[in-house]
PDB file of N, CA and C in Angstrom:
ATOM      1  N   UNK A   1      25.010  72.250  94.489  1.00  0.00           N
ATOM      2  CA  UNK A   1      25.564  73.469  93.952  1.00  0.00           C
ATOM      3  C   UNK A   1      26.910  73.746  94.613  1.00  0.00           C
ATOM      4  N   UNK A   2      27.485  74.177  94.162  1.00  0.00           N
ATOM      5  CA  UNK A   2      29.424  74.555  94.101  1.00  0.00           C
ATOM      6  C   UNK A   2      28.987  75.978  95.458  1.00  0.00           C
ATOM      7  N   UNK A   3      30.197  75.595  96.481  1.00  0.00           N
ATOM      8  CA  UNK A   3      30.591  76.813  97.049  1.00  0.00           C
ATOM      9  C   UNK A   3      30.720  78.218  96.505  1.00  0.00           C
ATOM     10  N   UNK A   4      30.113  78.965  96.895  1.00  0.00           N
ATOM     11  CA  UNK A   4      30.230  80.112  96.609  1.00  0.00           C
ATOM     12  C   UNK A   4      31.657  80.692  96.631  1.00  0.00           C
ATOM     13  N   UNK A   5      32.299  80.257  97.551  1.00  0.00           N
ATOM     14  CA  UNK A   5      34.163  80.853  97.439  1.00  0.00           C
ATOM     15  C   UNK A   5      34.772  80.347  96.470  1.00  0.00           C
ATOM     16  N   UNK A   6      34.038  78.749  95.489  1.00  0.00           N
ATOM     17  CA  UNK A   6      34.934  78.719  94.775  1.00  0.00           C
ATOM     18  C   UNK A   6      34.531  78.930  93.675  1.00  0.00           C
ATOM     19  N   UNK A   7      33.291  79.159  93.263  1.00  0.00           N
ATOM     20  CA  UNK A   7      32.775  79.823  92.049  1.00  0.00           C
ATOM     21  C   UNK A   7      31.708  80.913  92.351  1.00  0.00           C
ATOM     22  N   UNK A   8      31.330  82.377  91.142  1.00  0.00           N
ATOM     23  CA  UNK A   8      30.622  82.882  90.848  1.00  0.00           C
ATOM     24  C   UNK A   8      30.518  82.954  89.531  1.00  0.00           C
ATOM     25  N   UNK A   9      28.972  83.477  89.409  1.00  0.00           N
ATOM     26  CA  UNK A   9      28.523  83.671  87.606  1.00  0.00           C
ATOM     27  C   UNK A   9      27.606  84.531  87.540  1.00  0.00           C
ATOM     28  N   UNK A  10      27.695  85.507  86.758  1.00  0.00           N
ATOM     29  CA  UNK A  10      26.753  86.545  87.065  1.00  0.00           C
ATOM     30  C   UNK A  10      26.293  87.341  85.267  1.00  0.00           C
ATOM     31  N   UNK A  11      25.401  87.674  85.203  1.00  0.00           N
ATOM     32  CA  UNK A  11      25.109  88.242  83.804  1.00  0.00           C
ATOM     33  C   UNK A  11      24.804  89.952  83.960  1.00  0.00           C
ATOM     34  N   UNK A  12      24.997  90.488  83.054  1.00  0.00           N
ATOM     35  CA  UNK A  12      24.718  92.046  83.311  1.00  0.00           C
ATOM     36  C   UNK A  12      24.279  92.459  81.604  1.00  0.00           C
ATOM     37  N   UNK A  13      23.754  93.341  81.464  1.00  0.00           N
ATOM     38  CA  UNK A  13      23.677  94.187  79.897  1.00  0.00           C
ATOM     39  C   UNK A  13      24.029  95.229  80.025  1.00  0.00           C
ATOM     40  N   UNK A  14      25.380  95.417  79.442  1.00  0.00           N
ATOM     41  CA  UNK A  14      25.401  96.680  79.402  1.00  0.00           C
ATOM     42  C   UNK A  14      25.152  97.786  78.531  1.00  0.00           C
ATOM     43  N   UNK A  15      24.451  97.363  77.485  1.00  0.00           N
ATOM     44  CA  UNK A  15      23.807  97.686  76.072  1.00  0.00           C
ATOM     45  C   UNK A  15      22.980  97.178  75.513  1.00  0.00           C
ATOM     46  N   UNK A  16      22.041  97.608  74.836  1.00  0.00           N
ATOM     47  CA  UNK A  16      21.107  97.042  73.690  1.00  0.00           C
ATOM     48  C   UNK A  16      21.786  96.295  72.865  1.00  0.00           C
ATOM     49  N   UNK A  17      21.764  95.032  72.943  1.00  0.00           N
ATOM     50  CA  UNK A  17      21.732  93.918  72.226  1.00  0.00           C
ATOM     51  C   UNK A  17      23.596  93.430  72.807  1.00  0.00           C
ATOM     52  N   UNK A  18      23.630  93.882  74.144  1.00  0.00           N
ATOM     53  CA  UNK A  18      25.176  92.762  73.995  1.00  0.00           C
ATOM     54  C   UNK A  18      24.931  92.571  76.001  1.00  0.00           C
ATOM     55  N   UNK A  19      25.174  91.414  76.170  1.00  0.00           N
ATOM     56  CA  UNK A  19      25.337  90.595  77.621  1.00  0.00           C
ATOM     57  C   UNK A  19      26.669  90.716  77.607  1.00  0.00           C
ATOM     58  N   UNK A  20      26.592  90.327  79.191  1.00  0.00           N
ATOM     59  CA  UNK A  20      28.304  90.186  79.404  1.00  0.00           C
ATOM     60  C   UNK A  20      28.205  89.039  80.576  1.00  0.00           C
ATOM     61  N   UNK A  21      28.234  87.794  80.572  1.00  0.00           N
ATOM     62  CA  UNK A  21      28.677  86.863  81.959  1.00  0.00           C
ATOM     63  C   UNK A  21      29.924  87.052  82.094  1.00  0.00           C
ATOM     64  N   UNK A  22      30.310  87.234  83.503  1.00  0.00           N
ATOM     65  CA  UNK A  22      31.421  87.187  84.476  1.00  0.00           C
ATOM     66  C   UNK A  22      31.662  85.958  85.257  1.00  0.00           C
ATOM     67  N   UNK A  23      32.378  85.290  85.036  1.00  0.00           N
ATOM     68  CA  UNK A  23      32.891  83.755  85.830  1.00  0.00           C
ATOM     69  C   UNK A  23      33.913  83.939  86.552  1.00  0.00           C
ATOM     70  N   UNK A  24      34.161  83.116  87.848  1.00  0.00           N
ATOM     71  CA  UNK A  24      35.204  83.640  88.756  1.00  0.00           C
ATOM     72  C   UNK A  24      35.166  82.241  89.620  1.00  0.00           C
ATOM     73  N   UNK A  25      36.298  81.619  89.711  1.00  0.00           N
ATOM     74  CA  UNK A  25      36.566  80.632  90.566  1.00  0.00           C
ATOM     75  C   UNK A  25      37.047  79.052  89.299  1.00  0.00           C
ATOM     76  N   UNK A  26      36.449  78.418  90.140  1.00  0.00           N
ATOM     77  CA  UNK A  26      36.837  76.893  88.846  1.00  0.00           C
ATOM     78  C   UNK A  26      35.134  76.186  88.449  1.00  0.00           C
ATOM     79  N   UNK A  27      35.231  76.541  86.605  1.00  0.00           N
ATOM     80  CA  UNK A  27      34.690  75.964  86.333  1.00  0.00           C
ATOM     81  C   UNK A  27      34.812  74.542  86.220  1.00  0.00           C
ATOM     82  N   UNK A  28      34.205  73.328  86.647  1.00  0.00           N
ATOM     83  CA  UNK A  28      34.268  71.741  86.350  1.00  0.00           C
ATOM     84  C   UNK A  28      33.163  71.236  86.388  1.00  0.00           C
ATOM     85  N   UNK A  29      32.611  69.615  86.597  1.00  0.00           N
ATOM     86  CA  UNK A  29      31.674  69.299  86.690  1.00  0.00           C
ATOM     87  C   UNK A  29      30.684  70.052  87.750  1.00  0.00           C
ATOM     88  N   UNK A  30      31.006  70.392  88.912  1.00  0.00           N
ATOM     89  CA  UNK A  30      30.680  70.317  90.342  1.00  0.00           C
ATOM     90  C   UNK A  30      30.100  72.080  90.059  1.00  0.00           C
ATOM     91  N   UNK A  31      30.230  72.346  88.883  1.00  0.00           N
ATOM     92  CA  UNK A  31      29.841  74.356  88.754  1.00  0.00           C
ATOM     93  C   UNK A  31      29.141  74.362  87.301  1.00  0.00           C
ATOM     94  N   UNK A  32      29.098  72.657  86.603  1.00  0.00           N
ATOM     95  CA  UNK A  32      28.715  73.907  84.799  1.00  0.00           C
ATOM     96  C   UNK A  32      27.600  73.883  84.782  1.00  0.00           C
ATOM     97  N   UNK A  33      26.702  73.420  86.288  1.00  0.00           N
ATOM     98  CA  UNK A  33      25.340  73.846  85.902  1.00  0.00           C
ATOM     99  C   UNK A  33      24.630  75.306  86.123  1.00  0.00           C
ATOM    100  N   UNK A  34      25.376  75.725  87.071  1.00  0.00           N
ATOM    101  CA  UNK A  34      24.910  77.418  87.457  1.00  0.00           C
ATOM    102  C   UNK A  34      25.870  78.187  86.061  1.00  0.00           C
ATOM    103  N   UNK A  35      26.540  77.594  85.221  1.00  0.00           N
ATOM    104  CA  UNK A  35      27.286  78.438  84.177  1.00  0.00           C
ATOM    105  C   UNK A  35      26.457  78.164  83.220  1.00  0.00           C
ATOM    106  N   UNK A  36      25.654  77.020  82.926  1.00  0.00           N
ATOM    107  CA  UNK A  36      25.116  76.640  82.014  1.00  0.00           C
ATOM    108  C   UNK A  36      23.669  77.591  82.285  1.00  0.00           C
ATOM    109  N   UNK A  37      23.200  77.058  83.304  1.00  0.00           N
ATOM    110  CA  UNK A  37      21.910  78.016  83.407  1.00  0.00           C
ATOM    111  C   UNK A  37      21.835  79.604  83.385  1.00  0.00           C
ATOM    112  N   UNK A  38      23.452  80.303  83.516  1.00  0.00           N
ATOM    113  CA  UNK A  38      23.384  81.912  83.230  1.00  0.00           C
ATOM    114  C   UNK A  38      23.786  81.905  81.740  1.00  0.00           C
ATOM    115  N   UNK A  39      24.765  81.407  81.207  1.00  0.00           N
ATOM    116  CA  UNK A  39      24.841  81.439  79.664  1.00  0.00           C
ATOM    117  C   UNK A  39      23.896  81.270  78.691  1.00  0.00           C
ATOM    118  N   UNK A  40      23.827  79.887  78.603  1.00  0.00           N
ATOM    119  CA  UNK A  40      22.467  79.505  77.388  1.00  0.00           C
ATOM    120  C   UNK A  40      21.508  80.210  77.353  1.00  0.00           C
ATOM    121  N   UNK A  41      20.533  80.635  78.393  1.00  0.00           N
ATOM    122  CA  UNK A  41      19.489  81.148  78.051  1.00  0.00           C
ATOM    123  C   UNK A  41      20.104  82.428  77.611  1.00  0.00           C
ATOM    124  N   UNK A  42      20.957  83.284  77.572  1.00  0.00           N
ATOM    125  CA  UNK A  42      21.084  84.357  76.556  1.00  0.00           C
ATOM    126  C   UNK A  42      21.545  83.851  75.459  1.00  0.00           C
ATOM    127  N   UNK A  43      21.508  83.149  75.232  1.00  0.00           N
ATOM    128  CA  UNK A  43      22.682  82.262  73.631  1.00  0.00           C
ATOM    129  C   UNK A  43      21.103  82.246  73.062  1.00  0.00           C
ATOM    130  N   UNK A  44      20.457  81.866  73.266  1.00  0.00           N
ATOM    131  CA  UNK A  44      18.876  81.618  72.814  1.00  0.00           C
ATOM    132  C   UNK A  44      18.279  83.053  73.064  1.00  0.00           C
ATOM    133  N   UNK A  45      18.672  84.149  73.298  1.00  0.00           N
ATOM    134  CA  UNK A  45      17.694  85.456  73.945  1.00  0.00           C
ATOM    135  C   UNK A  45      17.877  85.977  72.250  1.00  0.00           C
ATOM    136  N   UNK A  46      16.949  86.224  71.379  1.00  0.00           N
ATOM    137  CA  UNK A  46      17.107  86.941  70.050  1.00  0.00           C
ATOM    138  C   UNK A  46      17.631  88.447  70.473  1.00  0.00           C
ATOM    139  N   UNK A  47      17.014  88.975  71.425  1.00  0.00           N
ATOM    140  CA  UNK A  47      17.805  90.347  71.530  1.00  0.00           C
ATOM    141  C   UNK A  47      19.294  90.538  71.891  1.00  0.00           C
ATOM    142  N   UNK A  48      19.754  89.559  71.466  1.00  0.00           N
ATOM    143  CA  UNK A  48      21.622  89.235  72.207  1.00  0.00           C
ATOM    144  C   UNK A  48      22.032  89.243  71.248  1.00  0.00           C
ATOM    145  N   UNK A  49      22.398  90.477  70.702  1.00  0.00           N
ATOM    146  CA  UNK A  49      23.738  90.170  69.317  1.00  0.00           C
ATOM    147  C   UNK A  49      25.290  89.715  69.617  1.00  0.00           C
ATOM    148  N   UNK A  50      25.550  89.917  70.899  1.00  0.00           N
ATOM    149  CA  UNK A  50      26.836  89.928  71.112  1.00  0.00           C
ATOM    150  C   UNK A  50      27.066  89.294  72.482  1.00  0.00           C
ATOM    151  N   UNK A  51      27.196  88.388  72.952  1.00  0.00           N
ATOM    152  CA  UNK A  51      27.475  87.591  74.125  1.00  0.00           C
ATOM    153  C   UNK A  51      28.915  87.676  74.755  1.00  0.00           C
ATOM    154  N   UNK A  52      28.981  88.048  75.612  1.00  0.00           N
ATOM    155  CA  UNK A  52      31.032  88.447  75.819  1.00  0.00           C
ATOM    156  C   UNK A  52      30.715  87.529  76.994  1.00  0.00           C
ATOM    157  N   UNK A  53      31.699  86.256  77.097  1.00  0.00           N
ATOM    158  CA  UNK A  53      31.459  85.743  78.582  1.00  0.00           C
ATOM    159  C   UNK A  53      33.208  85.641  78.755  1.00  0.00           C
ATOM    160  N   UNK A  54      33.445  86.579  80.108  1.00  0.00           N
ATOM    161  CA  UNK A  54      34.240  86.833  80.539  1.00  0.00           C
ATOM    162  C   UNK A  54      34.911  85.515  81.606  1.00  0.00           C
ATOM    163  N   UNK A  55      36.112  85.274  81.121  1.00  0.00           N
ATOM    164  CA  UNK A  55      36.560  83.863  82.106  1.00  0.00           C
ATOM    165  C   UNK A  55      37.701  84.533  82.574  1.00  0.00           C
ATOM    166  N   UNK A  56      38.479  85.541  82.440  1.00  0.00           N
ATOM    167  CA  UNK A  56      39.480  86.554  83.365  1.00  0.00           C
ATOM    168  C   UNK A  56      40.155  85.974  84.349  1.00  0.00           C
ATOM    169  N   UNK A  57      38.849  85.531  85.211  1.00  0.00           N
ATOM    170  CA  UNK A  57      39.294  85.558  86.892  1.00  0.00           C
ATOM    171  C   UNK A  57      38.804  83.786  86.970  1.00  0.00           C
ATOM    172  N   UNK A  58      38.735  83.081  85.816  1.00  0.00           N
ATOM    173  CA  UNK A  58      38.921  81.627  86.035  1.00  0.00           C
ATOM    174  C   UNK A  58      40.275  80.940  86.776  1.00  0.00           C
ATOM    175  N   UNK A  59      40.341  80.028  87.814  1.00  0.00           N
ATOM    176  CA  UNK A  59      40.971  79.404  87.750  1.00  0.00           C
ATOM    177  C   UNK A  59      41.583  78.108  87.658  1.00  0.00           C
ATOM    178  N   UNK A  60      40.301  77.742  87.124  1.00  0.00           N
ATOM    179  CA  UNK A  60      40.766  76.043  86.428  1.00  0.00           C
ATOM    180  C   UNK A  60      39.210  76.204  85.440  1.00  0.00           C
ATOM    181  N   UNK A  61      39.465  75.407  84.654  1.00  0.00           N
ATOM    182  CA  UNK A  61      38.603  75.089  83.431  1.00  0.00           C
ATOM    183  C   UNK A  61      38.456  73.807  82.749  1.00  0.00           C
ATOM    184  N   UNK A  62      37.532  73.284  83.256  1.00  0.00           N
ATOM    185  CA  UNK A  62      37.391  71.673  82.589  1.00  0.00           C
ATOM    186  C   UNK A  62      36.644  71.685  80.975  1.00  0.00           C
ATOM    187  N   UNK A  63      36.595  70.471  80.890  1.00  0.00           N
ATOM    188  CA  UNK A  63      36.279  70.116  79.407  1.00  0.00           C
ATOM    189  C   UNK A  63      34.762  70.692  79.113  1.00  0.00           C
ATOM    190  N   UNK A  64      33.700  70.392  81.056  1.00  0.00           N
ATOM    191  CA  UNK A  64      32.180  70.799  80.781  1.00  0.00           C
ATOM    192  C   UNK A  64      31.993  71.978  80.532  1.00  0.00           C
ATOM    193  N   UNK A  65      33.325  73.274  80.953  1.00  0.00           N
ATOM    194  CA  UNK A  65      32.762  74.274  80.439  1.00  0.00           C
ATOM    195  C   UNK A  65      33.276  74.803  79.079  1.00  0.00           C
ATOM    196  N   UNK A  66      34.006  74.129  78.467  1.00  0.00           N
ATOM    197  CA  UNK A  66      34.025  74.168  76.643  1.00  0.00           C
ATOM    198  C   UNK A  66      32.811  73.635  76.518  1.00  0.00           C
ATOM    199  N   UNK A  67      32.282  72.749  76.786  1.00  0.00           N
ATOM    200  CA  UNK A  67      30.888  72.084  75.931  1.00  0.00           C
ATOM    201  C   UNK A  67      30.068  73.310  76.054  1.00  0.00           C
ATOM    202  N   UNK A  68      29.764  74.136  77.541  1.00  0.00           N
ATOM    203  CA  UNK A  68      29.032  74.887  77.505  1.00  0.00           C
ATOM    204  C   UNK A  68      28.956  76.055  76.551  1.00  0.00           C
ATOM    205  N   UNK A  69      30.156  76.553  76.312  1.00  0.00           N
ATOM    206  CA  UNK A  69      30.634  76.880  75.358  1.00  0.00           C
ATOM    207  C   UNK A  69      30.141  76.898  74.149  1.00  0.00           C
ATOM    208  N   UNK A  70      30.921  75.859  73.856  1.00  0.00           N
ATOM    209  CA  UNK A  70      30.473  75.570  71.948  1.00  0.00           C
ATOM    210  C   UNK A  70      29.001  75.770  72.003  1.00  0.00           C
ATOM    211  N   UNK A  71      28.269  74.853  73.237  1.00  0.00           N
ATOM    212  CA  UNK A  71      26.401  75.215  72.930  1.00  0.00           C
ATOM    213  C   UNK A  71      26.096  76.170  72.413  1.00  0.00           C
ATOM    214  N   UNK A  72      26.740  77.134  73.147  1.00  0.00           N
ATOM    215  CA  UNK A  72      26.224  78.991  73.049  1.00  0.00           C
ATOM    216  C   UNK A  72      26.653  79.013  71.865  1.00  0.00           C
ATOM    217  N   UNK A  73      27.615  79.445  71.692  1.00  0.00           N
ATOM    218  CA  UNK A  73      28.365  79.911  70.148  1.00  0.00           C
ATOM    219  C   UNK A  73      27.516  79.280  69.509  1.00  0.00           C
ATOM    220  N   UNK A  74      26.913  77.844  69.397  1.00  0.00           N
ATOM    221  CA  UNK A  74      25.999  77.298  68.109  1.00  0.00           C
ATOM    222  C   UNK A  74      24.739  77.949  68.234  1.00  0.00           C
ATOM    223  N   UNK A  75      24.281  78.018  68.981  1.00  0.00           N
ATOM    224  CA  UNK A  75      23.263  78.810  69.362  1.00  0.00           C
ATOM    225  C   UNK A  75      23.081  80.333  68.511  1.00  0.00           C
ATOM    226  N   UNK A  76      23.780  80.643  69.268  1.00  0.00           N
ATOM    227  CA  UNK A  76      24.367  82.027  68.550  1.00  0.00           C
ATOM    228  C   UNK A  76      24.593  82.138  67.232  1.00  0.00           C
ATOM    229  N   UNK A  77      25.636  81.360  66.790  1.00  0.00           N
ATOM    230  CA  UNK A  77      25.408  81.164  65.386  1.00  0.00           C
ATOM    231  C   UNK A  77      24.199  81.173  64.282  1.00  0.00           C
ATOM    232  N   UNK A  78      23.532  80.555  64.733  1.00  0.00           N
ATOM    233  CA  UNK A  78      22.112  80.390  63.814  1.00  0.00           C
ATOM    234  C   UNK A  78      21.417  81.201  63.460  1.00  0.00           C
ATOM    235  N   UNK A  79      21.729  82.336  64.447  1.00  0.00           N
ATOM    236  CA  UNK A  79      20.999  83.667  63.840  1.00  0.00           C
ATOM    237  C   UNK A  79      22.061  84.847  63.743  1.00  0.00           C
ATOM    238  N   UNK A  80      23.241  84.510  63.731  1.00  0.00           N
ATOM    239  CA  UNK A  80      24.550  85.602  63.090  1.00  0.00           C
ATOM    240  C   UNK A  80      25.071  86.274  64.197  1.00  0.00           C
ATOM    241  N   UNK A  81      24.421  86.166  65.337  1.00  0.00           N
ATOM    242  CA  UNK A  81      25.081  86.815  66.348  1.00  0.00           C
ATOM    243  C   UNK A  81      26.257  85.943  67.103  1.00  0.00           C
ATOM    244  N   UNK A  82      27.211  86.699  68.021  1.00  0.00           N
ATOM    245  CA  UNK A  82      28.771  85.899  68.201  1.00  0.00           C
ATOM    246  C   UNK A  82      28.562  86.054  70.100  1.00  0.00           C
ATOM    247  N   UNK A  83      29.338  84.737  70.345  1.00  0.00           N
ATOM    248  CA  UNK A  83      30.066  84.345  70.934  1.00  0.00           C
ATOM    249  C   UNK A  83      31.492  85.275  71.024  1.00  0.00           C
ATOM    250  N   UNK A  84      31.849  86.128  71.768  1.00  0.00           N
ATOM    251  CA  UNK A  84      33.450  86.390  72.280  1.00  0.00           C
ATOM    252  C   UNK A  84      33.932  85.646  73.862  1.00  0.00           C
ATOM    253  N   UNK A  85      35.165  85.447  73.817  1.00  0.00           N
ATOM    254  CA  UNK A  85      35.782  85.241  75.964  1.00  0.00           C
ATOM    255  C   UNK A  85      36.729  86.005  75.856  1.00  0.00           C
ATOM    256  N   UNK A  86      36.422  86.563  76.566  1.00  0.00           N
ATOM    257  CA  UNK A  86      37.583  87.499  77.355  1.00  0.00           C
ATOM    258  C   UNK A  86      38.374  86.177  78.383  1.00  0.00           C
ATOM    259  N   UNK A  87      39.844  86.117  78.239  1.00  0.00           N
ATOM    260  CA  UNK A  87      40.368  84.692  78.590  1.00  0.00           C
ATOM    261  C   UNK A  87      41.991  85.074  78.610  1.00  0.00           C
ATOM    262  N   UNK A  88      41.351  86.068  79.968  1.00  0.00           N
ATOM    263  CA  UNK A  88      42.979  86.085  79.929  1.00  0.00           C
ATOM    264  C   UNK A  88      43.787  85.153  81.082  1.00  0.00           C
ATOM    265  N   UNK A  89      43.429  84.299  81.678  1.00  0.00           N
ATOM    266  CA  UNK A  89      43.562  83.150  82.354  1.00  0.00           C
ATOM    267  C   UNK A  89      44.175  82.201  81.760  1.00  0.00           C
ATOM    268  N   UNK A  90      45.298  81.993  82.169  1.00  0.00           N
ATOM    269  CA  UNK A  90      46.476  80.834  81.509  1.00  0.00           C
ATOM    270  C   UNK A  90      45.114  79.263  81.417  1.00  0.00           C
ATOM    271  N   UNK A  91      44.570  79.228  82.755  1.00  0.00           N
ATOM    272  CA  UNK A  91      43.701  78.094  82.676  1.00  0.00           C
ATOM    273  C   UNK A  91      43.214  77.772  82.010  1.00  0.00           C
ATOM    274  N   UNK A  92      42.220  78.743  81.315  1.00  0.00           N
ATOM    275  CA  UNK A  92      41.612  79.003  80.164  1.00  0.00           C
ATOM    276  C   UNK A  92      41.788  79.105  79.298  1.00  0.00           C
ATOM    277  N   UNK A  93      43.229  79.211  78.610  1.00  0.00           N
ATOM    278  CA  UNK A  93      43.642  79.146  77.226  1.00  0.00           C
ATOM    279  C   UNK A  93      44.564  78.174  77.056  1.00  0.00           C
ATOM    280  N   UNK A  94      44.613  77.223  78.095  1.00  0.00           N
ATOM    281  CA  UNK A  94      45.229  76.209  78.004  1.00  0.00           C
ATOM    282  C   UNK A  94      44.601  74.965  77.928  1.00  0.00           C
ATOM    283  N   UNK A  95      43.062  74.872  78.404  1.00  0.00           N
ATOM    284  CA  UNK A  95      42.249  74.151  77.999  1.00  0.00           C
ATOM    285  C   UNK A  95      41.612  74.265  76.479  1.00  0.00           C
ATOM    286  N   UNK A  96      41.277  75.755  76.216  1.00  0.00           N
ATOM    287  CA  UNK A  96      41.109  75.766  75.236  1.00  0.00           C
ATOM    288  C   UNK A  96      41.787  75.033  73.974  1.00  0.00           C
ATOM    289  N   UNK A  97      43.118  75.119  74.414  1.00  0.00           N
ATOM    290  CA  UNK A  97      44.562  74.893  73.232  1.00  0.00           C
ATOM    291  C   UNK A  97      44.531  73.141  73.226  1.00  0.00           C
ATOM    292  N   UNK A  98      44.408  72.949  74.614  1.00  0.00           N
ATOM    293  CA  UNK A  98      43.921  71.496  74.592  1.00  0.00           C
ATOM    294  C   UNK A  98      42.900  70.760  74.022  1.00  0.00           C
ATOM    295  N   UNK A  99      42.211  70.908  74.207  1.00  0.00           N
ATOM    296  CA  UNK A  99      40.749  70.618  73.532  1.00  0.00           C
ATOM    297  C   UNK A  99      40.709  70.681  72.056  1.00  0.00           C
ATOM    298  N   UNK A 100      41.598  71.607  71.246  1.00  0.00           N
ATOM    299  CA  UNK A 100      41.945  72.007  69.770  1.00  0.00           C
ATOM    300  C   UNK A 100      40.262  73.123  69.633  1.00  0.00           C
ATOM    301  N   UNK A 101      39.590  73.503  70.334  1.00  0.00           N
ATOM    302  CA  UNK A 101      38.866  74.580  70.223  1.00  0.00           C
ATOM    303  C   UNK A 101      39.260  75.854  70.092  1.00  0.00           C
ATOM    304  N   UNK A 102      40.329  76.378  70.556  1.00  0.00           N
ATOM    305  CA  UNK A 102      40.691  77.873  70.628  1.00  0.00           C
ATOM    306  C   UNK A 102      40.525  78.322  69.022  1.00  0.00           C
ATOM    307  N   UNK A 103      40.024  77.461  68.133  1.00  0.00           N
ATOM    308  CA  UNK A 103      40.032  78.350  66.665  1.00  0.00           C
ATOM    309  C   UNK A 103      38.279  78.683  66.549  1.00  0.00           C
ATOM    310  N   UNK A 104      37.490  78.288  67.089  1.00  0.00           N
ATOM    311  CA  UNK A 104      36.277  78.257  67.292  1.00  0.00           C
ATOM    312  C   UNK A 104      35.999  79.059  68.809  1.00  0.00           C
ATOM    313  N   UNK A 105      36.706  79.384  69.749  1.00  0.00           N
ATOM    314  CA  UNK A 105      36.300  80.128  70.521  1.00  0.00           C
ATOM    315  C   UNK A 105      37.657  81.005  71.047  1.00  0.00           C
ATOM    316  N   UNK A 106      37.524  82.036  69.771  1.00  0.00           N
ATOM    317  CA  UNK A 106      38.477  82.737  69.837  1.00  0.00           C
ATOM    318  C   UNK A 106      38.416  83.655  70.858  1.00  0.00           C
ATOM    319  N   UNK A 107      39.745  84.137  72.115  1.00  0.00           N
ATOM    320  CA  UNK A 107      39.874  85.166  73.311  1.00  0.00           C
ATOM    321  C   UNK A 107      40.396  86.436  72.134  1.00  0.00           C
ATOM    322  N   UNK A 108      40.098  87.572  73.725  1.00  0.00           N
ATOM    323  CA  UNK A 108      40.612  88.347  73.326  1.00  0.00           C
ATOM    324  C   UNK A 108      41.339  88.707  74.756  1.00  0.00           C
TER     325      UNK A 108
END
């Protein structure tokens, strides 16, 4: 498991039917399993209409955590509920732009 100084991931609800994960540090190989294990299982939670996973305070972003990504959103998809990132991290929207995903995992 990844240093704690250089990553956190944390989930909260702050409403009936919407999560919010908070990511902080660098997602890459060496972190997308503690991202993977707080995300997905709400991507799969039926009471989750609205998943906001916040990448803000990312500062690097590899390819494993787009995969993690797209999982959720498909996930999500299947029963109409969305995927949003809050991505205001150059890192993060520069992988995105890379990858040619940013039309499928649209920031705000």
């Amino acid at each position: 498991m990844a240093d704690t100084w250089l990553f956190d991931v944390h989930a909260r609800r702050p409403a009936d039917g919407v999560a919010v994960v908070s990511v902080a540090g660098e997602v890459d190989i060496a972190t997308v399993d503690p991202f993977h294990a707080v995300l997905v299982p709400l991507s799969v939670d039926h009471s989750v209409r609205v998943l906001m996973c916040d990448l803000s305070r990312v500062s690097f972003f590899g390819c494993a955590g787009v995969s993690v990504l797209l999982g959720a959103r498909a996930e999500l998809a299947k029963r109409a509920a969305r995927l949003e990132v809050a991505a205001a991290s150059r890192a993060v929207l520069r992988t995105l732009s890379v990858t040619g995903v940013s039309d499928l995992l649209p920031t705000s």
